[in-house]
C-alpha atoms as a PDB file:
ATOM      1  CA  UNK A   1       0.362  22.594  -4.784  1.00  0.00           C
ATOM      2  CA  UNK A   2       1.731  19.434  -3.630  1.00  0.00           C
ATOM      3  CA  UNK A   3       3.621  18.716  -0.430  1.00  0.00           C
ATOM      4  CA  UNK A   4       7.222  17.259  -1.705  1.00  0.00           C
ATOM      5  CA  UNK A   5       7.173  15.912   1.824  1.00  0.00           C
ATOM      6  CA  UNK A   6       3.961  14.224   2.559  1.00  0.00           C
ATOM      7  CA  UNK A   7       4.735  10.530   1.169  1.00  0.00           C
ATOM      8  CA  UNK A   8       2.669   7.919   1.584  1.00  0.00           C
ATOM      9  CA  UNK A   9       2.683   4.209   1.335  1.00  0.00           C
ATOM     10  CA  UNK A  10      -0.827   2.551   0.821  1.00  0.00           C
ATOM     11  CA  UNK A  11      -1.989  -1.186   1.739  1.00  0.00           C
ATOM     12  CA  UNK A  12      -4.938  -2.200  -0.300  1.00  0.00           C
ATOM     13  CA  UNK A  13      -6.893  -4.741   1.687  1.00  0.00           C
ATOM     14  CA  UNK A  14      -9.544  -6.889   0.718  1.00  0.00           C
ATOM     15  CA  UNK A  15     -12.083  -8.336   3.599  1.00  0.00           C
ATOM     16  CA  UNK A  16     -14.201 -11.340   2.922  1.00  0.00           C
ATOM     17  CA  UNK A  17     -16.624 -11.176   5.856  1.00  0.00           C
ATOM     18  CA  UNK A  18     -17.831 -14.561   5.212  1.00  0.00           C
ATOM     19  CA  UNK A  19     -14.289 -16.415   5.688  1.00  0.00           C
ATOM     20  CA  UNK A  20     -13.698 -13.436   8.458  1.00  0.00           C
ATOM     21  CA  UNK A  21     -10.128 -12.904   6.375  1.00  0.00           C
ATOM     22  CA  UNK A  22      -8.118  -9.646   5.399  1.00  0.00           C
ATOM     23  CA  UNK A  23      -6.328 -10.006   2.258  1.00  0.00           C
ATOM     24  CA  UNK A  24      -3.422  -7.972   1.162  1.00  0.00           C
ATOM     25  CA  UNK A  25      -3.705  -7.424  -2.520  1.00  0.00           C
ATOM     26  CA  UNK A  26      -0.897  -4.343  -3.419  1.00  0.00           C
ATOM     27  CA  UNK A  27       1.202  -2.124  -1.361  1.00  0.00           C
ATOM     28  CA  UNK A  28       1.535   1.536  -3.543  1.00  0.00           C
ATOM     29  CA  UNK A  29       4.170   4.012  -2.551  1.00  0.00           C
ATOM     30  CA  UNK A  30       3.230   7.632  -3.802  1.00  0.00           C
ATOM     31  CA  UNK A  31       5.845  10.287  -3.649  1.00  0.00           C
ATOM     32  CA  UNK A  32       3.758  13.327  -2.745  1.00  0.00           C
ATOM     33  CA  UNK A  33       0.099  14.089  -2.666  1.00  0.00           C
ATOM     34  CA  UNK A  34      -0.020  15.215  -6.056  1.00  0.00           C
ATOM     35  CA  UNK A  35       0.839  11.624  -7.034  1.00  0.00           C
ATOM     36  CA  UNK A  36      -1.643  10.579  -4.585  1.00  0.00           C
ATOM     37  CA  UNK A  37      -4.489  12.421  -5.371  1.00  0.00           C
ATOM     38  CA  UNK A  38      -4.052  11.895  -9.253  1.00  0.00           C
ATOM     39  CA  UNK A  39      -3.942   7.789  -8.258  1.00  0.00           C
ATOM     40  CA  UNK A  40      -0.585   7.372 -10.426  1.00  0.00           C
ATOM     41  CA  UNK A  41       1.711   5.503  -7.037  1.00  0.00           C
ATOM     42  CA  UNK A  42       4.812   3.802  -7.610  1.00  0.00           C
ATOM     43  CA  UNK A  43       3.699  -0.306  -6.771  1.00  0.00           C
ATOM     44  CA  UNK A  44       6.244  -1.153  -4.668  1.00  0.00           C
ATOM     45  CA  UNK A  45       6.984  -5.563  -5.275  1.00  0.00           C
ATOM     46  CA  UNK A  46       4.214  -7.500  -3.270  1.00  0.00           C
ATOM     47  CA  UNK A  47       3.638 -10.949  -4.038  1.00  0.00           C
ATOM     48  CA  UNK A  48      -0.158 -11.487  -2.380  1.00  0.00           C
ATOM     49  CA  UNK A  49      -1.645 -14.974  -2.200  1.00  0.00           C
ATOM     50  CA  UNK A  50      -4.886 -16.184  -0.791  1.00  0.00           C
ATOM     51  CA  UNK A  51      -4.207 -17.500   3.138  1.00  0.00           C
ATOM     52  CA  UNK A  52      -1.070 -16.220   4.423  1.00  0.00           C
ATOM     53  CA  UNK A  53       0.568 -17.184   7.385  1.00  0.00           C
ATOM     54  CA  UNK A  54       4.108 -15.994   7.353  1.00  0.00           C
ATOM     55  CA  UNK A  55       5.193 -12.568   7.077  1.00  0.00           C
ATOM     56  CA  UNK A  56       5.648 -10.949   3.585  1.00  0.00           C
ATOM     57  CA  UNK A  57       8.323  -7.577   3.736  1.00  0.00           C
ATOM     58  CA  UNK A  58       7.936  -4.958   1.609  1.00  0.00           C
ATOM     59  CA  UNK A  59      12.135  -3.679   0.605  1.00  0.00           C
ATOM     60  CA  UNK A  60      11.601   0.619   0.278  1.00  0.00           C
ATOM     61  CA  UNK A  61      15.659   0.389   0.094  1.00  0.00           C
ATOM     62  CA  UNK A  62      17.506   3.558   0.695  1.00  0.00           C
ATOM     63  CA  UNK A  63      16.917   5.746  -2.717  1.00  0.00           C
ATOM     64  CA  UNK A  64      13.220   5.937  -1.646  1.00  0.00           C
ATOM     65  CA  UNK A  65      12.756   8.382   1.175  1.00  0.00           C
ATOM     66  CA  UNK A  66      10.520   6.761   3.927  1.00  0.00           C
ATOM     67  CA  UNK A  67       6.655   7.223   4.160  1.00  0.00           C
ATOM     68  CA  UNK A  68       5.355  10.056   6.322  1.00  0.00           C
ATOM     69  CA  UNK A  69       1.682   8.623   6.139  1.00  0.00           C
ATOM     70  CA  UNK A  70       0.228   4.907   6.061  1.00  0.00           C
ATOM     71  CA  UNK A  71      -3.020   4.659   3.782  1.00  0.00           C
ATOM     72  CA  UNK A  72      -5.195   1.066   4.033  1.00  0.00           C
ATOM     73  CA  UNK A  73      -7.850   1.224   0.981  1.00  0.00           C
ATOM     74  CA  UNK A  74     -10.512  -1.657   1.956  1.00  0.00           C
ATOM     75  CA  UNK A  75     -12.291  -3.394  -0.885  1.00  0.00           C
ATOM     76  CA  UNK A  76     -15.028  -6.136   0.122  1.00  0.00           C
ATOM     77  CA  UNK A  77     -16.039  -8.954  -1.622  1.00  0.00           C
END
């Protein structure tokens, strides 16, 4: 049985080696580790783009209770 209380919010990051870059591609939210471990998260709004040099924030707002774990997922090219 699930944890109600483990929550995680995932970063999936792509690395290109060859332009030595790390690419944020989609930032996931899952409410427990049932949710987690059946892949169904909650995509939180994330608006990725190839070379980014200013921050990008990711709003959880106040009706989603805050992440007890951080996941990065790495994809290469």
């Amino acid at each position: 049985m699930a944890k109600a209380h483990e929550r995680t919010i995932e970063f999936l990051v792509t690395l290109n080696a060859a332009a030595d870059t790390i690419l944020v591609t989609a930032v996931n939210y899952y409410r427990d580790d049932g949710s987690l471990a059946a892949a169904t998260p909650y995509a939180l709004k994330f608006t990725s783009g190839a070379a980014q040099t200013t921050p990008s924030d990711v709003l959880l707002g106040e009706l989603m209770p805050p992440p007890t774990r951080v996941r990065f997922t790495f994809a290469a090219f």
